[in-house]
N, C-alpha and C. Protein backbone atom coordinates (compact mmCIF):
# COMPACT_ATOMS: atom_id res chain seq x y z
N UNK A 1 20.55 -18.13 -8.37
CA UNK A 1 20.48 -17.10 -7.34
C UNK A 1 19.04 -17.03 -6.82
N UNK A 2 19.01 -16.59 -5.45
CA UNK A 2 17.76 -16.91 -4.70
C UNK A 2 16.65 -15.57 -5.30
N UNK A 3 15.51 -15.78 -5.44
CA UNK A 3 14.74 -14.35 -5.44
C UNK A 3 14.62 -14.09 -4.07
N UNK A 4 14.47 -13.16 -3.36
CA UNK A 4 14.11 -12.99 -2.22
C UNK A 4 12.94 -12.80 -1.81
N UNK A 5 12.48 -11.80 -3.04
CA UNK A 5 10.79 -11.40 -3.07
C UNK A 5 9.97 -12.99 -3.09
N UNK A 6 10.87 -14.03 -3.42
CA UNK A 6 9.97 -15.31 -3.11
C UNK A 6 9.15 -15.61 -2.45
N UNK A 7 10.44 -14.93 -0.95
CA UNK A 7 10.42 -15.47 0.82
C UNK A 7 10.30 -14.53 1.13
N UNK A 8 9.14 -12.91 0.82
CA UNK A 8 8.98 -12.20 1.64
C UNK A 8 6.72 -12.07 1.40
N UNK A 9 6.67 -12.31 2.32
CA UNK A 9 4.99 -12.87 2.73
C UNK A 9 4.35 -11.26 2.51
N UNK A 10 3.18 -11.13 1.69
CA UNK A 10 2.80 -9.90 1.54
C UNK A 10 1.08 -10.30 2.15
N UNK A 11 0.71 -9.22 3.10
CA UNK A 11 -0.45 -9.57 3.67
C UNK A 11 -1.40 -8.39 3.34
N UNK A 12 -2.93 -8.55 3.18
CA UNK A 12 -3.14 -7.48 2.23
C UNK A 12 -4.12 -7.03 3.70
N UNK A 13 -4.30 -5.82 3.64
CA UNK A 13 -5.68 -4.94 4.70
C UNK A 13 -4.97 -5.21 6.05
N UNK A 14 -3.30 -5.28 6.71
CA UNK A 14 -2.98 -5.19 7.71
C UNK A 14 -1.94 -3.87 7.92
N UNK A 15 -1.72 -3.08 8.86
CA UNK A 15 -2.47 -3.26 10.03
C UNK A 15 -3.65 -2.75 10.15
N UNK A 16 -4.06 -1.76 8.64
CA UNK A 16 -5.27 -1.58 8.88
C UNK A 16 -5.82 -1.99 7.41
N UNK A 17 -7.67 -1.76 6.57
CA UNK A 17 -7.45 -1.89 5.01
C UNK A 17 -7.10 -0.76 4.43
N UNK A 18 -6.53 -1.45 2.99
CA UNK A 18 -6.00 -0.65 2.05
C UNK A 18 -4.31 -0.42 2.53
N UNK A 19 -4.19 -1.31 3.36
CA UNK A 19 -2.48 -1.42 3.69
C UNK A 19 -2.08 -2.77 2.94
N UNK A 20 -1.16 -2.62 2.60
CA UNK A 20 -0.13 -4.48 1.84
C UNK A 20 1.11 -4.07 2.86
N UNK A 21 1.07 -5.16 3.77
CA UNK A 21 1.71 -5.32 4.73
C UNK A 21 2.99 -6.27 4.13
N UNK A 22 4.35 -6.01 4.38
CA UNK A 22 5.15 -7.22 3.45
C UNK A 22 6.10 -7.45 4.45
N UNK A 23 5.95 -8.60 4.67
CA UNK A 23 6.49 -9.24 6.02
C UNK A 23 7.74 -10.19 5.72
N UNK A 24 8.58 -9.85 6.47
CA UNK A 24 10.00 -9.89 6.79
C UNK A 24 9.99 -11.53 7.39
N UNK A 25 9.03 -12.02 7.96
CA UNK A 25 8.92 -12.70 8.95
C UNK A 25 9.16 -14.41 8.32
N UNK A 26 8.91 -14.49 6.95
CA UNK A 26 8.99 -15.56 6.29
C UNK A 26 10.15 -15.75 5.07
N UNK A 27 11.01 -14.70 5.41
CA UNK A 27 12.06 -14.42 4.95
C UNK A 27 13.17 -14.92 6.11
N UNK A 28 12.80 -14.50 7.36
CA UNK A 28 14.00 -15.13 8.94
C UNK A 28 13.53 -16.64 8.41
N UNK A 29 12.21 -16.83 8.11
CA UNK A 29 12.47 -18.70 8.66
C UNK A 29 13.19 -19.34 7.63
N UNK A 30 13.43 -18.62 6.57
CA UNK A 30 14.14 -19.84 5.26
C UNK A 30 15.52 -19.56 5.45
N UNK A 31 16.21 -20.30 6.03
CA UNK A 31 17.67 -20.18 6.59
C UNK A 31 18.67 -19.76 5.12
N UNK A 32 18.60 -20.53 4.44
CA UNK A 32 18.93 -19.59 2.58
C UNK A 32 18.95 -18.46 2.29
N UNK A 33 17.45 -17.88 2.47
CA UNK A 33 16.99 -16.86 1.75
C UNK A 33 17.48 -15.43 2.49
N UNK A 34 17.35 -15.79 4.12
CA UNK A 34 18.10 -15.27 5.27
C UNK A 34 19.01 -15.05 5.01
N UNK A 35 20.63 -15.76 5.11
CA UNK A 35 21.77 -16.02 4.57
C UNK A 35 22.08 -14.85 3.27
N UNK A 36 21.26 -15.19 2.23
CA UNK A 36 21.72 -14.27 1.42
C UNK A 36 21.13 -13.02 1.43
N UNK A 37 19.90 -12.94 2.04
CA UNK A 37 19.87 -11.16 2.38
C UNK A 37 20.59 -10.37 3.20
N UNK A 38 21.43 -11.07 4.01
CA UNK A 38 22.95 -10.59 4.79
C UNK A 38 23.99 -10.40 4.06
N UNK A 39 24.13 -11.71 3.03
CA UNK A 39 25.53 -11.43 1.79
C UNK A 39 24.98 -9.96 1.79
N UNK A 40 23.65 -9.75 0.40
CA UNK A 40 23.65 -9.03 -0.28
C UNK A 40 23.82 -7.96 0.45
N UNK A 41 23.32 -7.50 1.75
CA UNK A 41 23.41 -6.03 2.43
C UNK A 41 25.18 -6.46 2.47
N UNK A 42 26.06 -6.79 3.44
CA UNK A 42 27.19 -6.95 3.30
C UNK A 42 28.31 -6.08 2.04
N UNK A 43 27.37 -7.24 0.92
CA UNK A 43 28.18 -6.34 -0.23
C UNK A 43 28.12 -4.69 -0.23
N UNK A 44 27.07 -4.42 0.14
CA UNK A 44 26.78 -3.19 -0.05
C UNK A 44 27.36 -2.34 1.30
N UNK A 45 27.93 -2.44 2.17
CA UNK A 45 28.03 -1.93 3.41
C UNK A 45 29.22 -2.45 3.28
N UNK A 46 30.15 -3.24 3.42
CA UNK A 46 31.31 -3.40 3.25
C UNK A 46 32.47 -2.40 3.05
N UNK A 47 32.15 -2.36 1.60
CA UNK A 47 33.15 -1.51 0.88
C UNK A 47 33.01 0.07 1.71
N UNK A 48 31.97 0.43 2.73
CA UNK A 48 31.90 1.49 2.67
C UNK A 48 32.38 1.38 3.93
N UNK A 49 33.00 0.73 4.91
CA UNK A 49 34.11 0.66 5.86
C UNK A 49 33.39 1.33 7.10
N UNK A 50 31.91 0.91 7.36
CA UNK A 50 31.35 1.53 8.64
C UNK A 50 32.69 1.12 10.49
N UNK A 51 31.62 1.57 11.35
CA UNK A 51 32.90 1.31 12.53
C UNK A 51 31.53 0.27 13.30
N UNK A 52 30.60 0.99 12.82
CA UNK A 52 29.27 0.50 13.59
C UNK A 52 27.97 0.37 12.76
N UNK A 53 26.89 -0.14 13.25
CA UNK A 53 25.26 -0.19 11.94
C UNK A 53 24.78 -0.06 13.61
N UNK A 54 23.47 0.24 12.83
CA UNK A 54 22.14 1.41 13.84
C UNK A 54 20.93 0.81 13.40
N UNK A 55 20.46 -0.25 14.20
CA UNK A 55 19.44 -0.26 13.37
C UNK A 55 17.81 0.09 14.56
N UNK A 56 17.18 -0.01 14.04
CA UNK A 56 15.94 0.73 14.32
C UNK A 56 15.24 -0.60 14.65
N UNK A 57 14.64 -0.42 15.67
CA UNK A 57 13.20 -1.11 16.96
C UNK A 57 11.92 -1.32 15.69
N UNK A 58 11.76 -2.63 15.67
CA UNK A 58 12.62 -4.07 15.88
C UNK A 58 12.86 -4.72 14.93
N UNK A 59 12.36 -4.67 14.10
CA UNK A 59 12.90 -5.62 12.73
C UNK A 59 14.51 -5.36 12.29
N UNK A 60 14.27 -3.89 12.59
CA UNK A 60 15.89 -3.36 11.86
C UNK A 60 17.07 -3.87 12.81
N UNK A 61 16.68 -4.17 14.57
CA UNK A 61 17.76 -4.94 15.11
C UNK A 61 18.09 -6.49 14.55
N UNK A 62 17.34 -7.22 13.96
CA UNK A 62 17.01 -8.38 13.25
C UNK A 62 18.22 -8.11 12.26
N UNK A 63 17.79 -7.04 11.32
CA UNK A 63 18.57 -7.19 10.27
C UNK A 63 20.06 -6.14 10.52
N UNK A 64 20.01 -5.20 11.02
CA UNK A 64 21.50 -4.75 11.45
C UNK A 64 22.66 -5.57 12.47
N UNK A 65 21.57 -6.89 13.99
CA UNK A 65 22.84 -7.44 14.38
C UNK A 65 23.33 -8.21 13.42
N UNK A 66 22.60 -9.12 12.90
CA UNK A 66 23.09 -10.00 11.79
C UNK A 66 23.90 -9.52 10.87
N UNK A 67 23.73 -8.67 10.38
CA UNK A 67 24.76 -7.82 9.51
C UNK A 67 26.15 -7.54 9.96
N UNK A 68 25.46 -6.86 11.27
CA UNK A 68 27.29 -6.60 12.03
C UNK A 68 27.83 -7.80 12.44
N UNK A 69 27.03 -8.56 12.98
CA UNK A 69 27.96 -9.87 12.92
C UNK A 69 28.72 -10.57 12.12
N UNK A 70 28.06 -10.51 10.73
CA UNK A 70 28.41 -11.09 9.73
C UNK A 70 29.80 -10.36 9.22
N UNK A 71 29.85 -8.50 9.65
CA UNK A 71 30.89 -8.00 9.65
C UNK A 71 32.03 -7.86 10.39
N UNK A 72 31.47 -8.15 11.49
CA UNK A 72 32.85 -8.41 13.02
C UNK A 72 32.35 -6.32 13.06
N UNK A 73 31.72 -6.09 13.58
CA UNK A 73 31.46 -4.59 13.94
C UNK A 73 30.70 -4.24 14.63
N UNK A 74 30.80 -3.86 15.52
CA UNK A 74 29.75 -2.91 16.47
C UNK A 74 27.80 -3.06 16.18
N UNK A 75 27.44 -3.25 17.51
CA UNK A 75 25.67 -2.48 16.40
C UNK A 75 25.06 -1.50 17.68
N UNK A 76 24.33 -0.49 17.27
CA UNK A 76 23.47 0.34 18.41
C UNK A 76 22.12 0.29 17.97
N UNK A 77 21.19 0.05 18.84
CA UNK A 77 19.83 0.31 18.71
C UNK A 77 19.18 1.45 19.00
N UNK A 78 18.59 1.62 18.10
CA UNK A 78 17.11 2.79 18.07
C UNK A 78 16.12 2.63 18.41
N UNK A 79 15.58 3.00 19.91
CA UNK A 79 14.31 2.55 20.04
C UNK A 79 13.27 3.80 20.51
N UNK A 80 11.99 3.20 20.63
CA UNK A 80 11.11 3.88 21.14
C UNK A 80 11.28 4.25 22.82
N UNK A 81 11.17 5.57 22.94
CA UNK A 81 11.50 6.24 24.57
C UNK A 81 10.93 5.37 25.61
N UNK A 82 11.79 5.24 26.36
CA UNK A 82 11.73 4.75 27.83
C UNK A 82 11.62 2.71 27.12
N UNK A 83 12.58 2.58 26.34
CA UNK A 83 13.08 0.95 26.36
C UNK A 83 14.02 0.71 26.42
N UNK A 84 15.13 2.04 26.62
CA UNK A 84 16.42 1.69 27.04
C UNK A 84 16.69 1.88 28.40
N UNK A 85 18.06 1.14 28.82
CA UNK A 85 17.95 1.23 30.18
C UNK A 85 19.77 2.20 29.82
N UNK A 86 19.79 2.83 31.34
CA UNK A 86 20.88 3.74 31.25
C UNK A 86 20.38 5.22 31.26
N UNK A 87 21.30 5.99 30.82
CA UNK A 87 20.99 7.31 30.08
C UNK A 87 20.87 7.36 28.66
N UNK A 88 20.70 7.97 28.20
CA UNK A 88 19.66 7.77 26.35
C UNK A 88 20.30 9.46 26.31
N UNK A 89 20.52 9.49 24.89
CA UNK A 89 20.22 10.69 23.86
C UNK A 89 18.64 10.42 23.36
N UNK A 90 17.94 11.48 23.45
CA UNK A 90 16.44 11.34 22.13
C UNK A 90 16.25 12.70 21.70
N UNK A 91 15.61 11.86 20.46
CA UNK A 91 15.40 13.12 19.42
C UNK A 91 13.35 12.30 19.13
N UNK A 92 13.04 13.64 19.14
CA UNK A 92 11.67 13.86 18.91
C UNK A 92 11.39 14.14 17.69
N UNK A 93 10.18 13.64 16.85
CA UNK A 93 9.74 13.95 15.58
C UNK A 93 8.13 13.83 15.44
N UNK A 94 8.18 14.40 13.93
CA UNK A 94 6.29 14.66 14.36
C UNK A 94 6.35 13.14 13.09
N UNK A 95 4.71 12.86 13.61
CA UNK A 95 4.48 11.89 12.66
C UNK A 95 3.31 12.39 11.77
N UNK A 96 2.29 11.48 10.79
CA UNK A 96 1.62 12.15 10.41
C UNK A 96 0.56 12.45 11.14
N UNK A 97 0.16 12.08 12.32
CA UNK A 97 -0.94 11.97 13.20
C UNK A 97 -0.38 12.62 14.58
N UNK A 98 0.53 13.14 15.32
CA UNK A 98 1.46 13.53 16.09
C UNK A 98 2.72 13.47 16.47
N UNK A 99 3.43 12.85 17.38
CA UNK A 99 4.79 12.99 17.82
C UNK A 99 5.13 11.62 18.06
N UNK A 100 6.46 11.75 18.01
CA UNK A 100 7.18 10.31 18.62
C UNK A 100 8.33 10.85 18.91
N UNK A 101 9.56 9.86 20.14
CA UNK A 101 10.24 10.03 20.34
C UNK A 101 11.51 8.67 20.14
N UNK A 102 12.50 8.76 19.50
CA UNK A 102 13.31 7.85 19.71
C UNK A 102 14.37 7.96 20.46
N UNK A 103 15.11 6.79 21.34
CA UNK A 103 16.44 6.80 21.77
C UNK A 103 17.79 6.28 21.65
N UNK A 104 18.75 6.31 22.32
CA UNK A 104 19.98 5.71 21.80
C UNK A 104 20.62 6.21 23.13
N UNK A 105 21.46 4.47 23.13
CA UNK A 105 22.27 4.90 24.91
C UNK A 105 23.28 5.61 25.07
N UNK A 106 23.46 6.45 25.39
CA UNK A 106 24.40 7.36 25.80
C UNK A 106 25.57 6.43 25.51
N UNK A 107 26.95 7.09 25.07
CA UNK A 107 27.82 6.33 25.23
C UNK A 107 28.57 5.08 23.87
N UNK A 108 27.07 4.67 23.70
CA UNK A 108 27.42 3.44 22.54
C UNK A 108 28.04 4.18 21.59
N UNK A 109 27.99 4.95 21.16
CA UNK A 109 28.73 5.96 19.82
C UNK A 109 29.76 6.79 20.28
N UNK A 110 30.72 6.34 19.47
CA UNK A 110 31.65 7.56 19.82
C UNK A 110 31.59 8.73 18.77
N UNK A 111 32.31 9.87 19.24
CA UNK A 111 31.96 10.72 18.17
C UNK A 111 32.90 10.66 17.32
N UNK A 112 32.40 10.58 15.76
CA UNK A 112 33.16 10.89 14.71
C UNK A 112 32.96 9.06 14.27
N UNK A 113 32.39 7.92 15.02
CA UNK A 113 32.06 6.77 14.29
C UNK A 113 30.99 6.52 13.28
N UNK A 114 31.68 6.02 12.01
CA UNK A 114 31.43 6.30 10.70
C UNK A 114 30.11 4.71 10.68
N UNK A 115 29.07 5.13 10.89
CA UNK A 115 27.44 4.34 10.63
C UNK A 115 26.88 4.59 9.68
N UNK A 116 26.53 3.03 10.09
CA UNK A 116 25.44 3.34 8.53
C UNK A 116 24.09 2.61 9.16
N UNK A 117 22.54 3.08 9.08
CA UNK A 117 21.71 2.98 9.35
C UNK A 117 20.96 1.48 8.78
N UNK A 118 20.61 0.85 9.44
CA UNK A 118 19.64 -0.44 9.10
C UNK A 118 18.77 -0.51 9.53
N UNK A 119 17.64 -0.74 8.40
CA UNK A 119 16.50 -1.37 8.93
C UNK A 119 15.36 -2.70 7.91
N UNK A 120 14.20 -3.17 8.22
CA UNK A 120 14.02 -4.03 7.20
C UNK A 120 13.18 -3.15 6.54
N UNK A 121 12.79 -2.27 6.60
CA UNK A 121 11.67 -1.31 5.47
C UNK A 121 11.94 0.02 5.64
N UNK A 122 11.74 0.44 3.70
CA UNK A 122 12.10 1.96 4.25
C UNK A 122 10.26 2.65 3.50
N UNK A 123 9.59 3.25 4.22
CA UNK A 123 8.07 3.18 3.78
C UNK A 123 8.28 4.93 3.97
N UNK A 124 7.78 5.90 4.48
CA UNK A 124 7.63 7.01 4.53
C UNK A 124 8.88 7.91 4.61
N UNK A 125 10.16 7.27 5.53
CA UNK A 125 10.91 8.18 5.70
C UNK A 125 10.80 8.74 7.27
N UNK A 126 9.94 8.90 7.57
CA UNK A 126 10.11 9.36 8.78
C UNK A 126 10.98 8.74 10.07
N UNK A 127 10.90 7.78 10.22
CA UNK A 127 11.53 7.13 11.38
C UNK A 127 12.87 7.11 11.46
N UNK A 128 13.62 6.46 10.22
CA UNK A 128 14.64 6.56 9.36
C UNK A 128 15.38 7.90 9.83
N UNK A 129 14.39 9.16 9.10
CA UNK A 129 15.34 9.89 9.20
C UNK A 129 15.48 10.49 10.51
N UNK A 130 14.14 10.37 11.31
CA UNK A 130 14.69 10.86 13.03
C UNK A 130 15.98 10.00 13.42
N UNK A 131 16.29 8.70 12.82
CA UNK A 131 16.92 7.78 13.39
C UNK A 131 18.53 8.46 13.11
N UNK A 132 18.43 8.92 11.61
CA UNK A 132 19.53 9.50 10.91
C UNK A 132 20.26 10.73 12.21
N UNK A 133 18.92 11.72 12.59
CA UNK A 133 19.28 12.85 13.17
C UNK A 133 19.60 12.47 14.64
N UNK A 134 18.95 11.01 15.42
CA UNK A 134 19.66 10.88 16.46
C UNK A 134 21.06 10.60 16.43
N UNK A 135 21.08 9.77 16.04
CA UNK A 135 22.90 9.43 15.45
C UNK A 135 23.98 10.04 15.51
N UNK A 136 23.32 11.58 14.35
CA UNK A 136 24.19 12.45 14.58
C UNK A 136 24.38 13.26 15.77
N UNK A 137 23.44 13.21 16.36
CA UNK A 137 22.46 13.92 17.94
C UNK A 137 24.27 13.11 19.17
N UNK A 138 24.57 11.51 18.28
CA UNK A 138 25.12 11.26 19.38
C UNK A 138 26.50 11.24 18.92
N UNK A 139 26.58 11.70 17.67
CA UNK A 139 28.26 11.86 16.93
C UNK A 139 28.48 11.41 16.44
N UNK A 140 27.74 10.20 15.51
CA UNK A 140 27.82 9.44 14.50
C UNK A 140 28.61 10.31 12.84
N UNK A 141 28.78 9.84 12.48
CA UNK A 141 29.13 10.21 10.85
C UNK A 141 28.36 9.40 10.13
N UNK A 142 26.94 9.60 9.69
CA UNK A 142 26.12 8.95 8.85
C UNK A 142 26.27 8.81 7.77
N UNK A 143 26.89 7.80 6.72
CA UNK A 143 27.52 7.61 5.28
C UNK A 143 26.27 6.83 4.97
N UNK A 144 25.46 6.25 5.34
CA UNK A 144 24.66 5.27 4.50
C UNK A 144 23.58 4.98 5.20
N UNK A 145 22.35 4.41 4.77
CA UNK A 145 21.14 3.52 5.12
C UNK A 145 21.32 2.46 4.10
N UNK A 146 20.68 1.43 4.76
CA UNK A 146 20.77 0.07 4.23
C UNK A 146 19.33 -0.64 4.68
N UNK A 147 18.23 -1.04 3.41
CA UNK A 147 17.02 -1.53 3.83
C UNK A 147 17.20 -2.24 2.41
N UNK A 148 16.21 -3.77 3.73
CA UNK A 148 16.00 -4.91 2.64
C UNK A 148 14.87 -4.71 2.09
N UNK A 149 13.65 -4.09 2.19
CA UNK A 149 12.22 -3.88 1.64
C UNK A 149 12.58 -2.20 1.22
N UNK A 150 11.94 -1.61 0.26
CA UNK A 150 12.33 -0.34 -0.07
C UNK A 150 10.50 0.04 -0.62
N UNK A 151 8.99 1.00 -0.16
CA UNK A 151 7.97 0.89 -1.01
C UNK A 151 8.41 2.58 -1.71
N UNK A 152 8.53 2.00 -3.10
CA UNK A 152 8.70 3.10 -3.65
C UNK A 152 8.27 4.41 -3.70
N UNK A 153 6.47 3.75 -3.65
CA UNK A 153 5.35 4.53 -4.11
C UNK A 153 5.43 5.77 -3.00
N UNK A 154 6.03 5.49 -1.72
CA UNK A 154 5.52 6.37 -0.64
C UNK A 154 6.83 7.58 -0.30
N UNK A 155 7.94 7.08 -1.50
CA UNK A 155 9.24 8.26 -1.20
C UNK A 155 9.97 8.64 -0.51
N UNK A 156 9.91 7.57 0.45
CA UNK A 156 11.04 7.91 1.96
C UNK A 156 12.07 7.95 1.54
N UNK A 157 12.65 7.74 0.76
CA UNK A 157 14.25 8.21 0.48
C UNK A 157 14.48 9.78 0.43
N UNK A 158 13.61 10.58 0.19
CA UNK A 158 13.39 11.93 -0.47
C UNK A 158 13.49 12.11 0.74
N UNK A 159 13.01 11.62 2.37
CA UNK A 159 13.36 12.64 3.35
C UNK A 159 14.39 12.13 4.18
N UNK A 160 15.60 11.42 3.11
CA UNK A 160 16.81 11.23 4.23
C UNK A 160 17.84 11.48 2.85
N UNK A 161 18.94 12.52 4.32
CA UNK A 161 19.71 13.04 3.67
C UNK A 161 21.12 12.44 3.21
N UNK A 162 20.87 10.95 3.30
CA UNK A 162 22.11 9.79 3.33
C UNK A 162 22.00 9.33 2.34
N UNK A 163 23.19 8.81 1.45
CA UNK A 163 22.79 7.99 0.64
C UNK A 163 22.08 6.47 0.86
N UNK A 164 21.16 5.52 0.03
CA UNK A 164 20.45 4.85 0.74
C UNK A 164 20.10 3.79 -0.87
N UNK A 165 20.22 2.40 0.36
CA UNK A 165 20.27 1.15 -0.56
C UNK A 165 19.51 0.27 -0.18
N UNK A 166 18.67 -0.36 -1.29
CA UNK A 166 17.61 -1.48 -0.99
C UNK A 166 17.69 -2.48 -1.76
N UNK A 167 17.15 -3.41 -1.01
CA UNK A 167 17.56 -4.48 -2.01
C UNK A 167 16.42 -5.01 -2.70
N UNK A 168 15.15 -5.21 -2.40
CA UNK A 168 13.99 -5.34 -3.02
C UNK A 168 12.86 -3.61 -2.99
N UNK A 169 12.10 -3.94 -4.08
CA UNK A 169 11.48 -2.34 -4.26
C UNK A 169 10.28 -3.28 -4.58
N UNK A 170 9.29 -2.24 -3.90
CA UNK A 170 7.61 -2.47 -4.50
C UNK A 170 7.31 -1.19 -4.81
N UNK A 171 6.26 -1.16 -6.20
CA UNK A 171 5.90 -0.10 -6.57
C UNK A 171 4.10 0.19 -5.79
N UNK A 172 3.43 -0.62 -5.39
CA UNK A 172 2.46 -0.93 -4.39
C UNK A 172 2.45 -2.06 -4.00
């Protein structure tokens, strides 16, 4: 069985120092290692019979279309305001330094479709869970998050109210 943490590139003092940056990016090029970080989310998302996956601007579209593809299911994106085209639902959140806003296109969700959230890192929590509250913002039924990088140390699971699955964990 593959490690994954093999094929995931950890860069130290980016984007700023005293950050360990752990990059997703050398994990897409090993067509293997790729492959089975889709099984493994799969397994885990499967059984739980989503209608649709959500994943979050941009890595998390990486790893949620692939996923839904791999499932034959729906995917909607989460992005940062004014990158969708159409009409948008957004939900606003504070960060630790000020505000942000995310969106989602009007429409792509129906209400009462049972999602589950993707992305490739779950680090603070914050984004995640604005992502969680747009969702519901557009009628989603949020049963799950699903992240392939999980950093322990920083507790973002603690601010989402979904149950939530990772497949690799760093403790720093």
């Amino acid at each position: 069985m593959l490690n994954l943490k093999d094929h995931v590139r950890t860069i130290p003092d980016y984007p700023k120092p005293g950050i360990m940056f752990y990059d997703i990016g050398t994990l897409l090029a090993h067509g293997a290692a790729w492959r089975e970080t889709v099984v493994r989310l799969s397994d885990i998302v499967h059984p739980l019979q989503p209608d649709l996956l959500i994943g979050i601007e941009s890595r998390g579209f990486l790893v949620g279309a692939a996923l839904a593809a791999h499932l034959g299911i729906g995917f909607a994106m989460v992005r940062k305001k004014g990158k969708l085209p159409g009409k948008t639902i957004s939900h606003s959140y504070t960060l630790e330094y000020g505000e942000d806003t995310v969106e989602l296109q009007e429409g792509i969700i129906k209400p009462g479709d049972r999602a589950v959230l993707c992305d490739d890192l779950l680090a603070t929590g914050g984004t995640a869970s604005a992502a969680v509250s747009l969702a519901r913002q557009a009628g989603a039924q949020l049963i799950h998050a699903a992240f392939v990088i999980e950093l322990d140390f920083l507790n973002g699971r603690t601010r989402l109210d979904v149950p939530a699955s990772s497949l690799l964990h760093y403790d720093r």
